[in-house]
Protein backbone atom coordinates (compact mmCIF):
# COMPACT_ATOMS: atom_id res chain seq x y z
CA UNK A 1 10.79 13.52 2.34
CA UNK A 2 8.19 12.05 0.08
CA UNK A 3 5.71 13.74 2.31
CA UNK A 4 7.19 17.19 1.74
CA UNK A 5 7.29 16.46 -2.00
CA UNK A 6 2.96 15.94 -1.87
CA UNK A 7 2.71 19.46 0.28
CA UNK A 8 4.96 21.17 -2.13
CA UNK A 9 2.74 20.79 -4.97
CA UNK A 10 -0.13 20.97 -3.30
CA UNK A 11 0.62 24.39 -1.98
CA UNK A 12 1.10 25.89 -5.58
CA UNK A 13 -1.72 28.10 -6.84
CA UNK A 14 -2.18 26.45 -10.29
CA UNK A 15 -3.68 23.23 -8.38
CA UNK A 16 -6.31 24.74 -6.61
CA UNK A 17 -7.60 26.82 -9.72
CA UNK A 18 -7.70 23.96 -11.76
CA UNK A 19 -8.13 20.79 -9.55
CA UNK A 20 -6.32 17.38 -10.03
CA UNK A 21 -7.33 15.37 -12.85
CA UNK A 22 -5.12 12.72 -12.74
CA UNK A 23 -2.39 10.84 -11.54
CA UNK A 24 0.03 8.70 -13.36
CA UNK A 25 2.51 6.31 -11.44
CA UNK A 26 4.98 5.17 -13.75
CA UNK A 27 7.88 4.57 -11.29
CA UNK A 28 9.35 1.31 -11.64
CA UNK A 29 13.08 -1.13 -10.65
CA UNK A 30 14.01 -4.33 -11.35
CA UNK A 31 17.33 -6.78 -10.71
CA UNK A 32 18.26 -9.37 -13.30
CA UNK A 33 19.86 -12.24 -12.25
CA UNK A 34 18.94 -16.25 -10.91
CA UNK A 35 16.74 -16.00 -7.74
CA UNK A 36 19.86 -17.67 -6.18
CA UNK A 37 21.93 -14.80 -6.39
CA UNK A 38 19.30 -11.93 -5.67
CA UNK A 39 19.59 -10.85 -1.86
CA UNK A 40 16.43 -10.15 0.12
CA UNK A 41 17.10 -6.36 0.34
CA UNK A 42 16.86 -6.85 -4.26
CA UNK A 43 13.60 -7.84 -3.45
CA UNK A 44 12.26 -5.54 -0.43
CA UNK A 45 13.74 -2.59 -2.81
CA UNK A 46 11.68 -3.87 -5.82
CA UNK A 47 8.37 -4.22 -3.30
CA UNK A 48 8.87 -0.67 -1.97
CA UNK A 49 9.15 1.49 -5.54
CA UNK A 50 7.07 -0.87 -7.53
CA UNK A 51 3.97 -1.43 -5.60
CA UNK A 52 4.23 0.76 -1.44
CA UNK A 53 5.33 3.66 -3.45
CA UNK A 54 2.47 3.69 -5.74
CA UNK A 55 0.34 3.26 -3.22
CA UNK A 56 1.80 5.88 -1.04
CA UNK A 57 1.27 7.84 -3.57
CA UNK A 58 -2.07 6.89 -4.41
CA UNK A 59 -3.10 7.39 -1.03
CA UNK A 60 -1.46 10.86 -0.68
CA UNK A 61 -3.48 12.32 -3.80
CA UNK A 62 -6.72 10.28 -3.53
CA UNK A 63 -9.05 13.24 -1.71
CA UNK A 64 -7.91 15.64 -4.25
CA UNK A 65 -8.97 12.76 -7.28
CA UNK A 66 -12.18 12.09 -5.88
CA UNK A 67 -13.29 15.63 -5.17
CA UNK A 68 -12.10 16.38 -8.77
CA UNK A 69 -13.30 13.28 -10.40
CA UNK A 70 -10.12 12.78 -11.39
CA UNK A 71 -8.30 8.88 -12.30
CA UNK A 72 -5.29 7.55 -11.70
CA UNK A 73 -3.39 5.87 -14.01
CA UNK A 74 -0.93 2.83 -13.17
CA UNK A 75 1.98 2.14 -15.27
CA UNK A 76 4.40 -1.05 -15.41
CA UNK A 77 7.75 -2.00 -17.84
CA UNK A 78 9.50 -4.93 -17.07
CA UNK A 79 12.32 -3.42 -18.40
CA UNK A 80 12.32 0.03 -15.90
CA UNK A 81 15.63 -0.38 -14.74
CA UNK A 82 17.74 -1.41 -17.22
């Protein structure tokens, strides 16, 4: 799906007249709690928004930044899921 999501907005007309000048990743989860209580899946689900998916996306817009010039722009909050 996430794939879909990159060719949908790279199909619309406004991004090839104008290029892409930058990217912002400010996606972000978290669980509170004692590392006791915090199940694995916690953890892999953490992993996979707060650094994969930023790097999937990253990776996915990364021609389009460089033939542009453009920057990308990585955001954190410890507090992104509360």
């Amino acid at each position: 799906m996430k794939c879909k999501i990159y060719k949908l907005y790279l199909n619309r007309s406004f991004f090839f007249a104008t290029g892409l000048w930058a990217l912002i990743n400010n996606a972000g989860v978290n669980f509170l709690g004692d590392i006791d209580f915090c199940t694995m899946d916690m953890y892999h689900k953490i992993m996979n928004v707060n650094l994969f998916g930023m790097v999937q996306t990253t990776k996915a817009f990364l021609p389009h930044l460089r033939k542009s010039k453009g920057t990308v722009l990585y955001k954190s909050n410890l507090l992104s899921d509360l």
